[in-house]
N, C-alpha and C. Protein backbone atom coordinates (compact mmCIF):
# COMPACT_ATOMS: atom_id res chain seq x y z
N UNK A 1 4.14 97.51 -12.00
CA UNK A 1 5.47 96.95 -11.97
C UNK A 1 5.69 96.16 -10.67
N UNK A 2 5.06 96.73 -9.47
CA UNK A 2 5.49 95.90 -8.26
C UNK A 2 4.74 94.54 -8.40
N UNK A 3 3.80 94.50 -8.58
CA UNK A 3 2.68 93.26 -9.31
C UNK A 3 4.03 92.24 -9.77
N UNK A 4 4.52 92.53 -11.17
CA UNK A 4 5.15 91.96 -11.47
C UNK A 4 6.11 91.27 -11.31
N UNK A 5 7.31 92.06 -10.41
CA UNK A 5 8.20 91.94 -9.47
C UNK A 5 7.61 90.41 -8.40
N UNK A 6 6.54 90.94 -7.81
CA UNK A 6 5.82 90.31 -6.86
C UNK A 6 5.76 88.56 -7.55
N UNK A 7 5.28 88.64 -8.61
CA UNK A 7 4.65 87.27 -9.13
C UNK A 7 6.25 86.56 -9.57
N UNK A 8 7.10 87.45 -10.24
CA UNK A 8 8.07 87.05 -10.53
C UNK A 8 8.89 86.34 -9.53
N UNK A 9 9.16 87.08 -8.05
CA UNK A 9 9.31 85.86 -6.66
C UNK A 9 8.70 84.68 -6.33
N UNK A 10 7.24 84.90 -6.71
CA UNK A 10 6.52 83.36 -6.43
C UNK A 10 6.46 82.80 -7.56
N UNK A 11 6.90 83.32 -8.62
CA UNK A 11 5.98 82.08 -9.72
C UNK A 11 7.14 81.05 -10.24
N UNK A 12 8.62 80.93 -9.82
CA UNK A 12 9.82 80.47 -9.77
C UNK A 12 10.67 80.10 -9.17
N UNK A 13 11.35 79.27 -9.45
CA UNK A 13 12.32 78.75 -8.92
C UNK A 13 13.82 79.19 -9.29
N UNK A 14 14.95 79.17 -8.56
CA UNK A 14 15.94 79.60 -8.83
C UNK A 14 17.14 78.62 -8.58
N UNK A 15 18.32 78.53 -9.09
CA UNK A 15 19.62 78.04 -8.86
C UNK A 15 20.59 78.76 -7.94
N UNK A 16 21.34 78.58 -7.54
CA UNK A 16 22.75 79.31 -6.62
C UNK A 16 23.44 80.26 -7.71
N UNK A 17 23.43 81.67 -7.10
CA UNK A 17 24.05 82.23 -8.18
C UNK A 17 24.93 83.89 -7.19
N UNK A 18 25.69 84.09 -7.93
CA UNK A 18 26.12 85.75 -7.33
C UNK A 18 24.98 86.82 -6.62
N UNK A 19 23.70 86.44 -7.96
CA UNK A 19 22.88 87.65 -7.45
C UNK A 19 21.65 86.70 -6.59
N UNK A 20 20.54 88.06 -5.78
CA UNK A 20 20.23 87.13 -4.62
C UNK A 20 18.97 86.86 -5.64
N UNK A 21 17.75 85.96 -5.09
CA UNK A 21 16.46 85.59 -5.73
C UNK A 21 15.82 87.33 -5.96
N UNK A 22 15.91 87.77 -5.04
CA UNK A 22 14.77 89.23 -5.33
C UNK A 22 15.44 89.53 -6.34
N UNK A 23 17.15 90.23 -6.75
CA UNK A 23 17.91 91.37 -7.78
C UNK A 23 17.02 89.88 -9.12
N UNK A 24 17.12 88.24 -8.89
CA UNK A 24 16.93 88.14 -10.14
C UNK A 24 15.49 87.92 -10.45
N UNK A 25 14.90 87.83 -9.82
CA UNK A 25 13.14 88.33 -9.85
C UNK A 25 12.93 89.72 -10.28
N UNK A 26 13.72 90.93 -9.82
CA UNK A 26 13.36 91.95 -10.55
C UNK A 26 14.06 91.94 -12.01
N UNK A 27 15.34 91.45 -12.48
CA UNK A 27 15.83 91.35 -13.22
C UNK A 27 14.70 91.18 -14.66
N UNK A 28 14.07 89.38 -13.68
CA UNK A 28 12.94 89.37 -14.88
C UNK A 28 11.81 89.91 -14.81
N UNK A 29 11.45 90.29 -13.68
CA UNK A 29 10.21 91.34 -14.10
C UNK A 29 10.23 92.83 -14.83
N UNK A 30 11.15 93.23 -14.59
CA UNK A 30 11.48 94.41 -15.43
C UNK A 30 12.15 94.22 -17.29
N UNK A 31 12.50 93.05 -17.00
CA UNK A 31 13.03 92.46 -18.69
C UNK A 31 11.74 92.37 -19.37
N UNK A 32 10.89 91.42 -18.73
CA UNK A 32 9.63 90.90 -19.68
C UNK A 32 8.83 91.92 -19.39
N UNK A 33 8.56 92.84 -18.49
CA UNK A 33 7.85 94.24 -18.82
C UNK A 33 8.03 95.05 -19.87
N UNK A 34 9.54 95.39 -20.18
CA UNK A 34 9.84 96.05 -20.97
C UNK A 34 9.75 95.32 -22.46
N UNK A 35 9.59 94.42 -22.64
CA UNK A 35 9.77 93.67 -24.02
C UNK A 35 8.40 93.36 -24.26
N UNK A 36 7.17 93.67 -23.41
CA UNK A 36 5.66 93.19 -23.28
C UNK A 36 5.65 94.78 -24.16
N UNK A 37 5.95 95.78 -23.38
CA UNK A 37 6.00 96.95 -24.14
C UNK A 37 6.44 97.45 -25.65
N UNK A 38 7.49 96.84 -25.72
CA UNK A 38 8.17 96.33 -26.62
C UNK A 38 7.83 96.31 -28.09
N UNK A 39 6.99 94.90 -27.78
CA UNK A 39 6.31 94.22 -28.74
C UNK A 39 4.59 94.42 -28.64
N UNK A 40 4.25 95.10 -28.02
CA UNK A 40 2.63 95.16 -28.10
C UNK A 40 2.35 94.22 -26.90
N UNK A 41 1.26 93.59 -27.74
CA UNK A 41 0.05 92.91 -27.00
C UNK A 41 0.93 91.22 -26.71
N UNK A 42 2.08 90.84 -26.89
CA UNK A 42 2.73 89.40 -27.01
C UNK A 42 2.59 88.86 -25.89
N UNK A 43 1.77 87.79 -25.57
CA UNK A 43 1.68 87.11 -24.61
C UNK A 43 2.51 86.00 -24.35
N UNK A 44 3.53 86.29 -23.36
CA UNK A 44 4.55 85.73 -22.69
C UNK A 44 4.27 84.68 -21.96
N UNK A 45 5.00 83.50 -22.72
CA UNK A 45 4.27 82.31 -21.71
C UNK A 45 5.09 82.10 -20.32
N UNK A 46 6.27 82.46 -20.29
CA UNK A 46 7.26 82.20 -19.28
C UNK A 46 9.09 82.78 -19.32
N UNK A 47 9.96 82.75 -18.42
CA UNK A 47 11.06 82.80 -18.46
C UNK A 47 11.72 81.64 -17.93
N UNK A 48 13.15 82.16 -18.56
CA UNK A 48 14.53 81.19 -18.38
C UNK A 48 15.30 82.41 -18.08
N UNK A 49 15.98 82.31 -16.82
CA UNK A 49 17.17 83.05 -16.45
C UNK A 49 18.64 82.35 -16.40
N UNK A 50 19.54 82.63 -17.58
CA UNK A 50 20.54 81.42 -17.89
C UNK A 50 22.19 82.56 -17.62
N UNK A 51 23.02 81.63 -16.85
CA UNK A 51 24.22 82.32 -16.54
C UNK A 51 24.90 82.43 -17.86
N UNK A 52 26.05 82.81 -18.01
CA UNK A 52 27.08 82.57 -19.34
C UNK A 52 27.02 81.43 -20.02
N UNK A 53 27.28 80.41 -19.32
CA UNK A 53 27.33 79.03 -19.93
C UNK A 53 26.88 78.29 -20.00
N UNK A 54 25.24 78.70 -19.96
CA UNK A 54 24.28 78.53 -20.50
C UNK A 54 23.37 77.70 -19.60
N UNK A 55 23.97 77.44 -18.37
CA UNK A 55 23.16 76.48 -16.99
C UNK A 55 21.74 77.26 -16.98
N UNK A 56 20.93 76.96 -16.37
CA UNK A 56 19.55 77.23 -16.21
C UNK A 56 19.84 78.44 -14.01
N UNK A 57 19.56 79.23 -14.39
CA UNK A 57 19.63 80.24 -13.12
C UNK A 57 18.19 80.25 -12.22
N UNK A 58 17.27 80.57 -12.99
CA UNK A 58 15.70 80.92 -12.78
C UNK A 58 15.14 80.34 -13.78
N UNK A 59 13.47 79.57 -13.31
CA UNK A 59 13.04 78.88 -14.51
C UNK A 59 11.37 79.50 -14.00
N UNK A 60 10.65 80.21 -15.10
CA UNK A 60 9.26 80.18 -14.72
C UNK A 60 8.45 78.83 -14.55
N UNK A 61 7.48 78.54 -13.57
CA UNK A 61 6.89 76.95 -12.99
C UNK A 61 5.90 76.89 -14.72
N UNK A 62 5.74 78.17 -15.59
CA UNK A 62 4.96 77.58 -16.56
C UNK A 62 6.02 77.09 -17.62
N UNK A 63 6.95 77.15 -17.99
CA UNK A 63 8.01 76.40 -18.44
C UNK A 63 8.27 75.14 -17.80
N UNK A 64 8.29 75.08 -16.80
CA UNK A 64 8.72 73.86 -15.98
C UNK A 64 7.66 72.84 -16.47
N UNK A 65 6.23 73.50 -15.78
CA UNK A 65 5.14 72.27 -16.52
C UNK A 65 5.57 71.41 -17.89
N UNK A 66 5.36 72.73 -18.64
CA UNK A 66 5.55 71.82 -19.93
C UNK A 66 6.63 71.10 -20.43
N UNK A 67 8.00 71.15 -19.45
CA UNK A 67 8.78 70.18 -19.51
C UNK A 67 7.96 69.11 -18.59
N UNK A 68 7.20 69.19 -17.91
CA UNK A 68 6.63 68.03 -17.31
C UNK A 68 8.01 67.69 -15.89
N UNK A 69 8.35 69.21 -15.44
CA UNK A 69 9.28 69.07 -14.43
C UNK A 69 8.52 69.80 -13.18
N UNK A 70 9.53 69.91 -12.11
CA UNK A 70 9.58 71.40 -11.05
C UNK A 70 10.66 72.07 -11.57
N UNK A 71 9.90 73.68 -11.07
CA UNK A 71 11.36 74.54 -11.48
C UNK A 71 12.07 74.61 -10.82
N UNK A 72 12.30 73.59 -9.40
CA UNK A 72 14.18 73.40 -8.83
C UNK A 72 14.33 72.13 -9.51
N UNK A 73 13.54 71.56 -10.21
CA UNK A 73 14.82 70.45 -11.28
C UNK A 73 15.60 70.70 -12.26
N UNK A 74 14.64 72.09 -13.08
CA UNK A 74 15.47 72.84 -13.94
C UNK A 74 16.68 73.92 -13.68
N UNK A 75 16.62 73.87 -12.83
CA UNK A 75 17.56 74.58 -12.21
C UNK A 75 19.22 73.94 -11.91
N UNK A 76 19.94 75.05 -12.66
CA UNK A 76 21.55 74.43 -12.64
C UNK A 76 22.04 73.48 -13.75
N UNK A 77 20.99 72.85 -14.89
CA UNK A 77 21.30 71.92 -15.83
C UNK A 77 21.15 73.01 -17.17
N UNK A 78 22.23 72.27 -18.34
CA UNK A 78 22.33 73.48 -19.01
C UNK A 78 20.92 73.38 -19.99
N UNK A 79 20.47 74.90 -20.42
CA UNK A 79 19.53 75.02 -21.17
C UNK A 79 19.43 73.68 -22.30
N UNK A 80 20.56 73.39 -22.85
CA UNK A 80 20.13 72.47 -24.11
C UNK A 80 19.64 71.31 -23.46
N UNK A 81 19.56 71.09 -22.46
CA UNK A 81 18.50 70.05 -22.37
C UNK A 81 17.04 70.20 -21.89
N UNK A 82 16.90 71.55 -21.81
CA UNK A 82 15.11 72.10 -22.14
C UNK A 82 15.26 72.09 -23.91
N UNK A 83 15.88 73.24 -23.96
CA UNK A 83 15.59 73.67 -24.98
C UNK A 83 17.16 73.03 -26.03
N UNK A 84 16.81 71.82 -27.01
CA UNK A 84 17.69 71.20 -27.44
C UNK A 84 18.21 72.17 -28.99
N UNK A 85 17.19 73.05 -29.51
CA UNK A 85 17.36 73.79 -30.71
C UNK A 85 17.69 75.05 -30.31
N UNK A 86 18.47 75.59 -29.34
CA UNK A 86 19.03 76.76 -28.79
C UNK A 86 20.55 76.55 -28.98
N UNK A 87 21.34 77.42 -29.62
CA UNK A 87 22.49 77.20 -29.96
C UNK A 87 23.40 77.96 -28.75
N UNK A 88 23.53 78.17 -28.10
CA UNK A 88 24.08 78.53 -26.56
C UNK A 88 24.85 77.48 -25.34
N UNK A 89 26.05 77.61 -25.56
CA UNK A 89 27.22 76.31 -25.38
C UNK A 89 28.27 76.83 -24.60
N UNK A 90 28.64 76.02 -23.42
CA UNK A 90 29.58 76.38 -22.82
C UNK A 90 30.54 76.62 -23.15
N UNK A 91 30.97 76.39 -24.16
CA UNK A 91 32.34 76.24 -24.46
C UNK A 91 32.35 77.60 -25.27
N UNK A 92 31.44 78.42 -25.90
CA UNK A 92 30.94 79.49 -27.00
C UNK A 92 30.75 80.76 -26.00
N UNK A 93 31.25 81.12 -24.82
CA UNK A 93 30.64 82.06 -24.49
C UNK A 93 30.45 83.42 -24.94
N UNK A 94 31.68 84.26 -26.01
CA UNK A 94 31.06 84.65 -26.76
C UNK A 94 30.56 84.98 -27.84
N UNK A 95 30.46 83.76 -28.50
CA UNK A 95 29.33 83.01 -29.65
C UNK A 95 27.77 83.70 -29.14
N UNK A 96 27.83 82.76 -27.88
CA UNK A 96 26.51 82.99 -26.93
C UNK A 96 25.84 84.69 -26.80
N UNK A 97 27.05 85.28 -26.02
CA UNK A 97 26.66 87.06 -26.26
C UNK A 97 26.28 87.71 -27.96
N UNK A 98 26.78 87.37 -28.96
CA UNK A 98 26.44 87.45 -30.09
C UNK A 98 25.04 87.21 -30.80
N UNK A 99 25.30 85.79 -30.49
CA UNK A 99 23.83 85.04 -30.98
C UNK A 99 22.55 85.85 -30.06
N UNK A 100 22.80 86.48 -28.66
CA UNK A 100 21.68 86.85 -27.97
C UNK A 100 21.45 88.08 -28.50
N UNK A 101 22.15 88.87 -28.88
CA UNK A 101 22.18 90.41 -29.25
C UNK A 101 21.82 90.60 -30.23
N UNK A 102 21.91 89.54 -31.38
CA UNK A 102 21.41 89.73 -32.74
C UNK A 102 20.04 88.77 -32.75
N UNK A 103 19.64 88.24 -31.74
CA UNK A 103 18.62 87.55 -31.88
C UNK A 103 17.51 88.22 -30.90
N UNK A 104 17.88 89.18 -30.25
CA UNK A 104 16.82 89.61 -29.22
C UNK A 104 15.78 90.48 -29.51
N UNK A 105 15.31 90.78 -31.06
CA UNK A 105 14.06 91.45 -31.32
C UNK A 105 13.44 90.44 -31.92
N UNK A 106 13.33 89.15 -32.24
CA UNK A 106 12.40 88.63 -32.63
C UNK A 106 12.81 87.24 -32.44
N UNK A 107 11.33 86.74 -32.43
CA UNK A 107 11.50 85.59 -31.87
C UNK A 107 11.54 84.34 -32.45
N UNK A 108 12.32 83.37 -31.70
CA UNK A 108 12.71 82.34 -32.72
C UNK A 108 11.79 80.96 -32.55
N UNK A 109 11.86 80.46 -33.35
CA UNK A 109 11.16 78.69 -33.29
C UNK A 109 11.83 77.83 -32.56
N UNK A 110 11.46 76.91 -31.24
CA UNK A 110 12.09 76.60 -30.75
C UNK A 110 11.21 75.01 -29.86
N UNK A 111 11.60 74.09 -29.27
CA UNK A 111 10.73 72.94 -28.77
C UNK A 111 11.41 72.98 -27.67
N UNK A 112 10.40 72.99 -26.09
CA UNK A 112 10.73 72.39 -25.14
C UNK A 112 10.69 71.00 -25.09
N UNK A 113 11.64 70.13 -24.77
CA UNK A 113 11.70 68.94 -24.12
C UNK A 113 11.05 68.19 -23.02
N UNK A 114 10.23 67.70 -23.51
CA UNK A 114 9.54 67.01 -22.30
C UNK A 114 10.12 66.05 -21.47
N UNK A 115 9.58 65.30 -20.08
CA UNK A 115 10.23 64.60 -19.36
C UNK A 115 10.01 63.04 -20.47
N UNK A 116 8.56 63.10 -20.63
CA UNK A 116 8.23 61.99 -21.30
C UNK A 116 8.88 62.19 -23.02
N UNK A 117 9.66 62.34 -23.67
CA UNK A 117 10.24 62.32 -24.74
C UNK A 117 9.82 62.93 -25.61
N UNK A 118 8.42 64.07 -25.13
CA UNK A 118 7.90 64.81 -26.34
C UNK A 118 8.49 66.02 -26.61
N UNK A 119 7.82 67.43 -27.23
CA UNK A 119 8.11 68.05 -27.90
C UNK A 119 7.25 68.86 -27.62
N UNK A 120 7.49 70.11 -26.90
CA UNK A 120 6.28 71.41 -27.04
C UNK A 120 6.84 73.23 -28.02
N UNK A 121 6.30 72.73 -28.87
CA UNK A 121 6.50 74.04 -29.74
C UNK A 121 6.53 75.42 -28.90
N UNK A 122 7.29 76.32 -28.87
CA UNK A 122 7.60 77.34 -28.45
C UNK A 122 8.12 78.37 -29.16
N UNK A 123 7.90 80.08 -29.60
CA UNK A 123 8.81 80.42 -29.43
C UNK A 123 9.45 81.44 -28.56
N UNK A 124 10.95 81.94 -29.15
CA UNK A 124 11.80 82.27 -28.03
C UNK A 124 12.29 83.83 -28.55
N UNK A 125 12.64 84.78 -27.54
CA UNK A 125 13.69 85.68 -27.49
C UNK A 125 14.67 85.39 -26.42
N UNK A 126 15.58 85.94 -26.79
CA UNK A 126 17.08 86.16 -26.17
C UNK A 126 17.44 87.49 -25.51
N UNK A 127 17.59 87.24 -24.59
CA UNK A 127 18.23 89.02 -24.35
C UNK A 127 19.53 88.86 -23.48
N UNK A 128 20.40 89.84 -23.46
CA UNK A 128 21.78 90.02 -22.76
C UNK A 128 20.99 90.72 -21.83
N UNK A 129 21.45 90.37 -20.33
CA UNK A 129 20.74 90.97 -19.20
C UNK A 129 22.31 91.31 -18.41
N UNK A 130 22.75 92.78 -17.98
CA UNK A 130 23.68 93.45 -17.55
C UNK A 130 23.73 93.09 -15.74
N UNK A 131 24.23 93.00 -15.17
CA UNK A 131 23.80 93.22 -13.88
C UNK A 131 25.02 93.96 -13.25
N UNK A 132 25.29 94.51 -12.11
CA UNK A 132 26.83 94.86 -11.83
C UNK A 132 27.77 94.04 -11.25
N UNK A 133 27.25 93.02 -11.35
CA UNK A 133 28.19 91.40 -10.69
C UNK A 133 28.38 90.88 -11.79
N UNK A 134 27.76 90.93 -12.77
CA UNK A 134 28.18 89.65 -14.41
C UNK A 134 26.80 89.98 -15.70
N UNK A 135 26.97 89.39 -15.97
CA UNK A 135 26.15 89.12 -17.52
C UNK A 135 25.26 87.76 -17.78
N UNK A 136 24.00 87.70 -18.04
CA UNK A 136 23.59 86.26 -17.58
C UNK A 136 22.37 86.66 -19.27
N UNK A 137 21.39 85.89 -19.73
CA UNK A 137 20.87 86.04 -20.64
C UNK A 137 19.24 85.59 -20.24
N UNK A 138 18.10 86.14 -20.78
CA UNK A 138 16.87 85.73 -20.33
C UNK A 138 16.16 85.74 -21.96
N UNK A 139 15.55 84.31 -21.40
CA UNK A 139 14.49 83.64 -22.29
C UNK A 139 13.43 83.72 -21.94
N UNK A 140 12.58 84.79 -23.13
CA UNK A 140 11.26 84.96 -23.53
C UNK A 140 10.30 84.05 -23.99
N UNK A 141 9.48 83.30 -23.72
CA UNK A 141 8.77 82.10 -24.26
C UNK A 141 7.29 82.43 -24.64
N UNK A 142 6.87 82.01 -26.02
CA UNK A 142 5.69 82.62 -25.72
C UNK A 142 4.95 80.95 -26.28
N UNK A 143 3.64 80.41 -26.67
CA UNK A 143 3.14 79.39 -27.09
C UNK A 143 3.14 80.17 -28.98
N UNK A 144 3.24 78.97 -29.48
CA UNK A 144 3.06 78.97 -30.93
C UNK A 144 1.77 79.27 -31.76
């Protein structure tokens, strides 16, 4: 677990948020631990750590690649412009808590957005992530 924790600080980038980089580095290392468990053997290609309204918080650098970004560009812009087939909208926040709760055991079909106008098949889980400052949601990515 500390491994994880560990990689989860370096392997990302983060946005300005309530909680500090470490609470949301462990946040996702202990999320995608537990959902690796979860689900077996599912090889996790990356995370998205997204506030309520759906801005981008934390972005794993292997997500970032395949937008053909850095993960401080993804950072602070809302998810639908990674991920344009994610129904998660500011204006829906809780639409958003709904859609994550009933969508967080299995995973959905989904395309990252490239810089250059393409399309990388993905798919996704959702999870409601608790913290004692707020409620924020993390995206599971795995390759197709």
């Amino acid at each position: 677990m500390k491994q994880a924790v560990r990689a989860a600080e370096h392997g990302s980038a983060e946005a300005g948020s309530s909680a500090s980089g470490k609470d949301i580095a462990v946040i996702c290392a202990v999320a995608s631990a537990s959902t690796s468990a979860a689900h077996g053997a599912r090889a996790i290609l990356g995370t998205i750590l997204l506030d309520m309204r759906g801005a981008i918080l934390r972005c794993s650098n292997a997500i970032a690649e395949l937008a053909q970004r850095l993960p401080n560009e993804v950072c602070g812009i809302p998810v639908k412009a990674l991920l344009p087939s994610l129904p998660l909208h500011a204006s829906t926040m809780g639409y958003n808590l709904a859609y994550a709760s009933f969508h967080s055991t299995r995973p959905l079909p989904m395309r990252i957005a490239a810089r250059d106008g393409g399309m990388v098949a993905v798919r996704g889980s959702v999870r409601v992530v608790k913290t004692d400052r707020n409620i924020q949601f993390l995206l599971e990515l795995e390759r197709v």
